[in-house]
N, C-alpha and C. Protein backbone atom coordinates (compact mmCIF):
# COMPACT_ATOMS: atom_id res chain seq x y z
N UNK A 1 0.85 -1.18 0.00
CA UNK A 1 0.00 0.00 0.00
C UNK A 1 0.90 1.24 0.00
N UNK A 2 0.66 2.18 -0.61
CA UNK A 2 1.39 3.49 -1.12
C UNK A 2 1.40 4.43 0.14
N UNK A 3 1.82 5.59 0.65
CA UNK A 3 2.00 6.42 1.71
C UNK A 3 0.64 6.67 2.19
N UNK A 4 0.28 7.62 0.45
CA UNK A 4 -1.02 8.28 0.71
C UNK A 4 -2.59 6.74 0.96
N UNK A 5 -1.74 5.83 0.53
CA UNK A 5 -3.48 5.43 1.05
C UNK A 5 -3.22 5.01 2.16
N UNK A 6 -2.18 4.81 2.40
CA UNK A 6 -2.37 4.30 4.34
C UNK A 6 -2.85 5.45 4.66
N UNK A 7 -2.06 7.21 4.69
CA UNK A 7 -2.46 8.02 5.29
C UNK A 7 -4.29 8.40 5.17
N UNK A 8 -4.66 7.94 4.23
CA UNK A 8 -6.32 8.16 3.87
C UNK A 8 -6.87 7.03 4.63
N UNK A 9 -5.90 5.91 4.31
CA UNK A 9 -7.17 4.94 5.16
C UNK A 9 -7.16 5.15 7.19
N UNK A 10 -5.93 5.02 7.27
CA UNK A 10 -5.68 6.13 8.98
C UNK A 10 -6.80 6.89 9.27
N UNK A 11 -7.00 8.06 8.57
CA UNK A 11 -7.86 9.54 8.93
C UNK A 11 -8.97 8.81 8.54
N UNK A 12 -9.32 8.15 7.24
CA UNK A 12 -10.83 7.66 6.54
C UNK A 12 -11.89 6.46 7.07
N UNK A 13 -11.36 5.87 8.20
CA UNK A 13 -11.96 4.90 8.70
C UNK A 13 -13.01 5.22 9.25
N UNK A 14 -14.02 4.21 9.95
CA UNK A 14 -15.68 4.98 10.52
C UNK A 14 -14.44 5.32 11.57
N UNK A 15 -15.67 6.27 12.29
CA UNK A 15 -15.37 6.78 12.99
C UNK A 15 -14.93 6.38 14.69
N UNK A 16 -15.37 4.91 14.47
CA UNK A 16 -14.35 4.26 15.61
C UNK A 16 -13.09 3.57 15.72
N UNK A 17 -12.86 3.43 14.24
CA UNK A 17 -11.05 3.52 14.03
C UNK A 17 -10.43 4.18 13.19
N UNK A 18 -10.63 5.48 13.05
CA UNK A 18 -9.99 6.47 12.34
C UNK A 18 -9.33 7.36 13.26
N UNK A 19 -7.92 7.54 13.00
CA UNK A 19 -7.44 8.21 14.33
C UNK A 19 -6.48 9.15 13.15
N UNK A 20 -5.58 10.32 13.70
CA UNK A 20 -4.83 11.35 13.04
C UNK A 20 -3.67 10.19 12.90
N UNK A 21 -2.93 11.12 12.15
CA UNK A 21 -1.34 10.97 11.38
C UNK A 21 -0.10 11.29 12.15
N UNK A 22 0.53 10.60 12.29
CA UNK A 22 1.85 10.95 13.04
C UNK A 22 2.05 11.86 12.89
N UNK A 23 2.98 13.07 13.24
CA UNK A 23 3.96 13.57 12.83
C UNK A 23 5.18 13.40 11.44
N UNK A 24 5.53 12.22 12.01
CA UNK A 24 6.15 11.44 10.58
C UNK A 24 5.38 11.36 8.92
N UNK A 25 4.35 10.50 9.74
CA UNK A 25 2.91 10.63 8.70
C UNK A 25 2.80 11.40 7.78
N UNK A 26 2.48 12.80 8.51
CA UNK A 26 2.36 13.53 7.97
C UNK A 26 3.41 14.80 7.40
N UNK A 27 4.34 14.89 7.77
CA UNK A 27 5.54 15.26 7.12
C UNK A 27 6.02 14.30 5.49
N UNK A 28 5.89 13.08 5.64
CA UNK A 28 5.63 12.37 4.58
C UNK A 28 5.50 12.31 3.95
N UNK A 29 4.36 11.98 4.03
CA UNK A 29 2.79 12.75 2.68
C UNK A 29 3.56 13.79 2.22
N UNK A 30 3.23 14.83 2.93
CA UNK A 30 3.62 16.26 2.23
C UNK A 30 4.81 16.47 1.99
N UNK A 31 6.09 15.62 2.04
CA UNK A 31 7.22 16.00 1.33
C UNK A 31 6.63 15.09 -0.01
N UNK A 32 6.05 14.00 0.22
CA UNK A 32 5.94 13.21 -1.19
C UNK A 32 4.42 13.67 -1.89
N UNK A 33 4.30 14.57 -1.49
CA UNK A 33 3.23 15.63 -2.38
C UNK A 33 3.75 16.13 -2.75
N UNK A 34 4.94 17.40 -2.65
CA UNK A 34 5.59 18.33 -2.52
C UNK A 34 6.71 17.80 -3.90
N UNK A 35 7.18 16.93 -3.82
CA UNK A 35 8.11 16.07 -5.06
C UNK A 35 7.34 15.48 -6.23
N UNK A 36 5.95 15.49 -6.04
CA UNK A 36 5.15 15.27 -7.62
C UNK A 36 4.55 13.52 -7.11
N UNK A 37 4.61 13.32 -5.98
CA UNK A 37 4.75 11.41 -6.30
C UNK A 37 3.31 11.74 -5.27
N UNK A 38 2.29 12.40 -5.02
CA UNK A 38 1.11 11.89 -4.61
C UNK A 38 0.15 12.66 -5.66
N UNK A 39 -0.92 12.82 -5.85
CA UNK A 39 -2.04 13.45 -7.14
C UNK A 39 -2.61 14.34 -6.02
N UNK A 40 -2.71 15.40 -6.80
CA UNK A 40 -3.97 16.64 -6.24
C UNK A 40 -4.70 16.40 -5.44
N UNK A 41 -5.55 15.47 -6.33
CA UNK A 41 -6.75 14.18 -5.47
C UNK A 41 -6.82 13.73 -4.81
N UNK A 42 -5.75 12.94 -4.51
CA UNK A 42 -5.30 12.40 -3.54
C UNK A 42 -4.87 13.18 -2.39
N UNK A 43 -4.10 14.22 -2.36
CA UNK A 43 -3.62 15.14 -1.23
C UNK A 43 -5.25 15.92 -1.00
N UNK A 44 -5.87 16.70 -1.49
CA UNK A 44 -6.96 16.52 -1.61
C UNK A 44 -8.13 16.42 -0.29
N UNK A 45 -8.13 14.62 -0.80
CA UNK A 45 -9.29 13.94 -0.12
C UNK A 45 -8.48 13.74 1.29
N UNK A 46 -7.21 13.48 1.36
CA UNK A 46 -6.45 13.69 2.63
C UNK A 46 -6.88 14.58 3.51
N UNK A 47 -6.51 15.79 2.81
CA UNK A 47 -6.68 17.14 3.43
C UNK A 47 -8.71 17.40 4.19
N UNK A 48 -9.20 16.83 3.35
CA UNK A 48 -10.83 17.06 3.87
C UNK A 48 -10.99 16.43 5.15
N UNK A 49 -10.78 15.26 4.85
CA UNK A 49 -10.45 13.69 5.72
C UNK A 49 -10.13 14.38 7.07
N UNK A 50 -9.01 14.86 7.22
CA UNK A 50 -8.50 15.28 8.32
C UNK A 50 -8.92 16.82 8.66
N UNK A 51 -9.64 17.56 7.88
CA UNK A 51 -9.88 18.61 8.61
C UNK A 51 -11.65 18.36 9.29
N UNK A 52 -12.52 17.42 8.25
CA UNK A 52 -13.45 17.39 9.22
C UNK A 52 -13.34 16.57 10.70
N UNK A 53 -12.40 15.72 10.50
CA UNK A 53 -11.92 15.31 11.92
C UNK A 53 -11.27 16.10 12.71
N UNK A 54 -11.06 17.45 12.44
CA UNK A 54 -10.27 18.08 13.34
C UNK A 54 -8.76 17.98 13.13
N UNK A 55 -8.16 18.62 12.69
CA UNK A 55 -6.45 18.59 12.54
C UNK A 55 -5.76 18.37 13.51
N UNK A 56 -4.85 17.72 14.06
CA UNK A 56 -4.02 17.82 15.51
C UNK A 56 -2.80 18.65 15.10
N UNK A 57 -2.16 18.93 16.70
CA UNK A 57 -0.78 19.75 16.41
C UNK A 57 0.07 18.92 15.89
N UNK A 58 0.34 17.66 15.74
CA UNK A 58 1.14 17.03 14.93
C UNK A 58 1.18 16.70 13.50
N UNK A 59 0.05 16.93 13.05
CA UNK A 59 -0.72 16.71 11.92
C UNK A 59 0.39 17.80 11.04
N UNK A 60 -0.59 19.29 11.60
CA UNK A 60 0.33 20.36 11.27
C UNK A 60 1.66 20.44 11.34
N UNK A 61 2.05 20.51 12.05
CA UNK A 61 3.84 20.48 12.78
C UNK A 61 4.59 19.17 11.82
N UNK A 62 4.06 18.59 11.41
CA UNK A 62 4.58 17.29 10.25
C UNK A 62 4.38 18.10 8.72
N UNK A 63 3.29 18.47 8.14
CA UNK A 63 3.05 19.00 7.53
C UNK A 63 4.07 20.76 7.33
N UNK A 64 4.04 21.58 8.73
CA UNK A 64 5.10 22.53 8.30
C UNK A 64 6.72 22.33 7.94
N UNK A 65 7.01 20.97 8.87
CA UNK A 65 8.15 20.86 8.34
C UNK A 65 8.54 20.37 7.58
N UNK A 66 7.78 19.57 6.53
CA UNK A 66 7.83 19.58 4.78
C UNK A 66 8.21 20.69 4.51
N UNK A 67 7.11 21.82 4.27
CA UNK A 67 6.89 22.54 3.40
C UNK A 67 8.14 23.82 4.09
N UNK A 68 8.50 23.43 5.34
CA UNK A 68 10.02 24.66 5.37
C UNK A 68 11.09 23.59 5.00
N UNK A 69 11.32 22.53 4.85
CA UNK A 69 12.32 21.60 3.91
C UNK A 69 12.49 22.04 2.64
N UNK A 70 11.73 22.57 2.04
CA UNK A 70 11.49 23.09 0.82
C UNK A 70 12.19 24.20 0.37
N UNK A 71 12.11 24.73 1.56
CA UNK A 71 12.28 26.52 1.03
C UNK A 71 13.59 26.80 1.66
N UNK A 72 14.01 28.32 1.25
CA UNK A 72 15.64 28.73 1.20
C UNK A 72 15.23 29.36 2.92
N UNK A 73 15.95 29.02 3.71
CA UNK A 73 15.71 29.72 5.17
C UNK A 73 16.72 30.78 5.48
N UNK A 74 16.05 32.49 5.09
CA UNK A 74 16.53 33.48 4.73
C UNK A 74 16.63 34.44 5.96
N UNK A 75 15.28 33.71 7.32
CA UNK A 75 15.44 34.50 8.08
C UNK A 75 15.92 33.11 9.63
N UNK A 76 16.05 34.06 10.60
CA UNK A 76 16.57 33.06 11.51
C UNK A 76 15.17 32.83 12.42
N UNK A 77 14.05 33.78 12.18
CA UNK A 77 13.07 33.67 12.68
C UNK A 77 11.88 34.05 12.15
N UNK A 78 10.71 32.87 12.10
CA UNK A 78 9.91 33.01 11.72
C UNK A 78 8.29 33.56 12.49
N UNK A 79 8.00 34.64 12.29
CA UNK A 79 7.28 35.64 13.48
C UNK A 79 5.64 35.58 13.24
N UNK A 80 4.56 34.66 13.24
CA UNK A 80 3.46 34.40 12.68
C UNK A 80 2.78 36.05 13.92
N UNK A 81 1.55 36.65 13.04
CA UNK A 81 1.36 37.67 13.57
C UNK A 81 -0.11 38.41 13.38
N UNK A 82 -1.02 37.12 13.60
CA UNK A 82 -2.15 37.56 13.28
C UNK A 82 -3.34 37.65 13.93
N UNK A 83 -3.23 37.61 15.41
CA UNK A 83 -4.56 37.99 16.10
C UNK A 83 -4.21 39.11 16.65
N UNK A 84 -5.06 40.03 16.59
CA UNK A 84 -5.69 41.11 17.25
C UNK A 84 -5.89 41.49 18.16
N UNK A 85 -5.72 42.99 18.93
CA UNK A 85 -6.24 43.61 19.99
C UNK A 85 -7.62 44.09 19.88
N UNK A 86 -8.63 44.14 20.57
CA UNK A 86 -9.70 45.00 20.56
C UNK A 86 -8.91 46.74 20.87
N UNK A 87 -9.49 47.15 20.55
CA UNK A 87 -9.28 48.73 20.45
C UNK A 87 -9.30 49.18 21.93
N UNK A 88 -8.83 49.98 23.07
CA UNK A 88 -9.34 50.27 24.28
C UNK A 88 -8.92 49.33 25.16
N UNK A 89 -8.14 48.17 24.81
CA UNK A 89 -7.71 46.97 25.39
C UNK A 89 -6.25 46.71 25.39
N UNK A 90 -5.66 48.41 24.45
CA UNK A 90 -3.88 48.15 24.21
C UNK A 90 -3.59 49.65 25.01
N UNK A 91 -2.26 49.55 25.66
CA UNK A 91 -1.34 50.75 25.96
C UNK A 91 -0.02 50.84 25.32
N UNK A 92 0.16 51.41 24.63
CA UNK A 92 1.78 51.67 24.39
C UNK A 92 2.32 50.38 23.40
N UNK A 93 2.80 50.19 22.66
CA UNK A 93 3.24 49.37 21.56
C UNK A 93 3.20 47.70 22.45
N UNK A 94 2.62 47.08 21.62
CA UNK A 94 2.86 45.74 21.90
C UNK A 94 3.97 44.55 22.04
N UNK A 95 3.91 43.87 23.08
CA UNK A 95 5.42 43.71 23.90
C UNK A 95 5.91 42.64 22.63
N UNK A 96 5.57 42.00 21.95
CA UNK A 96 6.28 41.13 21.25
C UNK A 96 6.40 41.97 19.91
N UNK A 97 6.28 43.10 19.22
CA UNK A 97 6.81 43.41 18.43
C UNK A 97 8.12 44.55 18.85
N UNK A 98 7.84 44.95 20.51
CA UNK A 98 9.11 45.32 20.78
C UNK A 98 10.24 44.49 21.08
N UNK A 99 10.21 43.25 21.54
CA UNK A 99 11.40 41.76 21.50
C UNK A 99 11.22 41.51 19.90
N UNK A 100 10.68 41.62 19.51
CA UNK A 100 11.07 41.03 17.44
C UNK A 100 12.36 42.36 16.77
N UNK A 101 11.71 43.32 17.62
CA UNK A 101 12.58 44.58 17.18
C UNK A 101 14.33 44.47 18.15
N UNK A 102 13.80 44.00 19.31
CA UNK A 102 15.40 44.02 19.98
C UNK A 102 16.20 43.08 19.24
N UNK A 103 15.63 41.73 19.45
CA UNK A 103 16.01 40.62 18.65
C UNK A 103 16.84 41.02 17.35
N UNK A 104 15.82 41.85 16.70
CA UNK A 104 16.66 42.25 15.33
C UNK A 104 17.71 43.18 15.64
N UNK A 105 17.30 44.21 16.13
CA UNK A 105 18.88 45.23 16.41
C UNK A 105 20.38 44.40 17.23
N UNK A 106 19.89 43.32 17.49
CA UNK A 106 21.40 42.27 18.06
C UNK A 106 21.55 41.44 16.97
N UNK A 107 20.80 41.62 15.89
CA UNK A 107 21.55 40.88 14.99
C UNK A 107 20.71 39.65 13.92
N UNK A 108 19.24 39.68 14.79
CA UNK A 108 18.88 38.07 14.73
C UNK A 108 17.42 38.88 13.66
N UNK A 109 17.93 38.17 12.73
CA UNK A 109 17.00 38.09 11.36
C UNK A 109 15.96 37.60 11.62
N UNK A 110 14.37 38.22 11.71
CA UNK A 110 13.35 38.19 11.50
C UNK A 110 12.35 38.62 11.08
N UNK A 111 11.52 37.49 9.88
CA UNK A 111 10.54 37.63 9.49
C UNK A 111 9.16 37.79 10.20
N UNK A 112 8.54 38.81 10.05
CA UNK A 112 6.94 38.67 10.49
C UNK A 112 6.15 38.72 9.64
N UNK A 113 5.13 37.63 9.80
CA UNK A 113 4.08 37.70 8.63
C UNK A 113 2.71 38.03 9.44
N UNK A 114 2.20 38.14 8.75
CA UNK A 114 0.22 39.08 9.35
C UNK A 114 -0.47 38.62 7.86
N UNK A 115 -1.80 39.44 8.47
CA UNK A 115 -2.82 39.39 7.67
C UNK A 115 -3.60 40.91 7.22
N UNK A 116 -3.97 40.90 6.29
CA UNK A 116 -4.31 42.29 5.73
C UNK A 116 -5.70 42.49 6.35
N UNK A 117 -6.28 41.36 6.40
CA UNK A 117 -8.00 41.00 6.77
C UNK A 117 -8.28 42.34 8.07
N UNK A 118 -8.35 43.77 8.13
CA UNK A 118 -8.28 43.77 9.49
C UNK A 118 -9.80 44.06 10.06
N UNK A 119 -9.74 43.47 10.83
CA UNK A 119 -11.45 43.24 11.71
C UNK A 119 -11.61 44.53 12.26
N UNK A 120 -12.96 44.91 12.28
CA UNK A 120 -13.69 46.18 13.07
C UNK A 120 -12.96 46.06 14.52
N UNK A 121 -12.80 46.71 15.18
CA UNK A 121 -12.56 47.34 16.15
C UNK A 121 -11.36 46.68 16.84
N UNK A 122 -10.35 46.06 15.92
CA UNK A 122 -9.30 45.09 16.06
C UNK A 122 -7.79 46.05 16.19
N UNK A 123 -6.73 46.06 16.75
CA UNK A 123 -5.69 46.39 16.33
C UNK A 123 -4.86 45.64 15.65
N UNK A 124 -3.58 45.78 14.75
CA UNK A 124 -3.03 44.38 14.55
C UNK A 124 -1.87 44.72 14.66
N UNK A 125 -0.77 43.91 14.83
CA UNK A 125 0.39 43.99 14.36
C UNK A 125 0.68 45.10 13.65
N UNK A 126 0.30 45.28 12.16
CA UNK A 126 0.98 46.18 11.35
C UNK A 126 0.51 47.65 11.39
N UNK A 127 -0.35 47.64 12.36
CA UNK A 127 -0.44 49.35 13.33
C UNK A 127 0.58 50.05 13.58
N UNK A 128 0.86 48.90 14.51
CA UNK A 128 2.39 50.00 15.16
C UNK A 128 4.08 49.49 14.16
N UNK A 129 3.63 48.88 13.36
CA UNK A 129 4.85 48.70 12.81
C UNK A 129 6.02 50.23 12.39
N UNK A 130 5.47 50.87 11.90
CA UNK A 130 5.78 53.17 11.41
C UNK A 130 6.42 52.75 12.87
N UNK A 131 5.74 52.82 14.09
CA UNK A 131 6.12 53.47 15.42
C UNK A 131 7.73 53.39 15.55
N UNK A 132 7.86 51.72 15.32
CA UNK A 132 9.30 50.92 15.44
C UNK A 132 10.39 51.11 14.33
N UNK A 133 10.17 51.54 13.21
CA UNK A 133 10.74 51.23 12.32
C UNK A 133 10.71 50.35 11.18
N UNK A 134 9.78 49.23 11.68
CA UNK A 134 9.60 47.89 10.56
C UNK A 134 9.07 48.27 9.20
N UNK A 135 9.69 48.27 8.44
CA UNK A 135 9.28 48.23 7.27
C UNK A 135 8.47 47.19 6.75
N UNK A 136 7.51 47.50 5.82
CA UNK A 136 6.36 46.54 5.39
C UNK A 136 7.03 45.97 3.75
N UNK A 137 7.24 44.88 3.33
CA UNK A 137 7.77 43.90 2.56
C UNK A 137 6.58 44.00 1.60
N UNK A 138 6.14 44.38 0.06
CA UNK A 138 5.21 44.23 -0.67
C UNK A 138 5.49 42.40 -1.55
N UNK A 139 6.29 42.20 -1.03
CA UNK A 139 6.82 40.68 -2.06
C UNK A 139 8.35 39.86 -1.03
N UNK A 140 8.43 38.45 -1.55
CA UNK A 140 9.53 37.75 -0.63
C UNK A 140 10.31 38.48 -1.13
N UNK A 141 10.82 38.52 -2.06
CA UNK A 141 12.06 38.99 -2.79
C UNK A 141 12.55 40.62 -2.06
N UNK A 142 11.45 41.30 -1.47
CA UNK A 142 11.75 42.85 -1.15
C UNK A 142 11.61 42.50 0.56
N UNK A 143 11.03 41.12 0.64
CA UNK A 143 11.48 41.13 2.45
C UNK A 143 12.68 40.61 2.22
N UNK A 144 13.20 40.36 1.76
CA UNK A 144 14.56 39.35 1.68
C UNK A 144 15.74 40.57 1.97
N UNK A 145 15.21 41.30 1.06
CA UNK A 145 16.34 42.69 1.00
C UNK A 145 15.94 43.07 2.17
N UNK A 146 14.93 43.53 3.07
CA UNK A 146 14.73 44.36 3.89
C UNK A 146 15.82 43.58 5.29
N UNK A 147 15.50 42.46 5.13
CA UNK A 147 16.27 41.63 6.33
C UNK A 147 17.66 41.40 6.08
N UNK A 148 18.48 41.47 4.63
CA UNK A 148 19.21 41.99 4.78
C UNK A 148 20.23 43.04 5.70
N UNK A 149 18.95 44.24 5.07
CA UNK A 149 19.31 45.60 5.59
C UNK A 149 18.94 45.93 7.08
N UNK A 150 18.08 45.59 7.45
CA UNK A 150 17.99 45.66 8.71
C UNK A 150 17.41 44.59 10.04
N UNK A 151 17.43 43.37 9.37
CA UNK A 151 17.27 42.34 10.20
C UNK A 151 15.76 42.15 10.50
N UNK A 152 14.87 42.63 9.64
CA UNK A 152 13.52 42.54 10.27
C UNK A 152 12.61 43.46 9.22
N UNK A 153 11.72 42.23 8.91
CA UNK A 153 10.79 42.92 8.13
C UNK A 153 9.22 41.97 8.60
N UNK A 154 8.15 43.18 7.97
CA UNK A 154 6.67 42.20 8.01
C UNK A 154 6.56 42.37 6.65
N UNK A 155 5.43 40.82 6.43
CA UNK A 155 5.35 40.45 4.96
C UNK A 155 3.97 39.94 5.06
N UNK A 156 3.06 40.80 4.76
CA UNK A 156 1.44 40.64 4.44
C UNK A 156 1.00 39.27 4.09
């Protein structure tokens, strides 16, 4: 039996022996998605499989570290940056984009990524970015330069 149908038959079973994907599992799959050797379809019906069952953190965490196997690792840190303050609920710049900013002025290359989506009465991340200095990245290629130049960029 091939990767992907164990991994389908794993997640696809009734629902009293269908259980999630290793870690391994699923790092797996998605490097051998990722190299051309599983079908659309197949990754696919995987992907449904396991999200109406609920995804686990290993599921994911197998799955991200495929897909950063893949790629050129340009920054030393990767800064995910997308929930929100309510408005009236913040004072003074938010403490983890001031440690992303120290971090960077000692040296240590980091990326922050966000979301453009911004919700009614939400603050986000890329509010106070002007305050600090962070420059906003319109493309990888122009965060790449920015972290270069100053160790720290956000990338929409």
């Amino acid at each position: 039996m091939s990767l992907i149908q164990e991994c389908i038959r794993t997640v696809g079973r009734g629902s009293r022996g269908r259980g999630p994907l290793t870690q391994t599992q699923a790092r797996e799959v998605m490097q051998a998605y990722l190299a051309g050797e599983v079908g659309d379809d197949q990754m696919a019906m995987l992907m449904m499989l396991i999200r109406v069952r609920d995804e686990t953190p290993e599921e994911i965490a197998g799955f991200v570290q495929a897909l950063k196997s893949t790629q050129d690792q340009f920054a030393d840190l990767d800064w995910p940056l997308y929930a929100g303050k309510r408005t009236g609920q913040t004072s003074g710049l938010p403490w983890h984009l001031v440690a992303a900013k120290i971090l960077a002025d000692s040296g240590v290359k980091i990326l922050l990524h966000g979301d453009l989506d911004k919700m009614h009465n939400r603050l986000h991340a890329r509010d106070f970015l002007g305050h600090l200095n962070i420059n906003i990245a319109a493309s990888l290629d122009e965060a790449k330069t920015l972290l270069e130049q100053f160790n720290i960029a956000y990338l929409p």
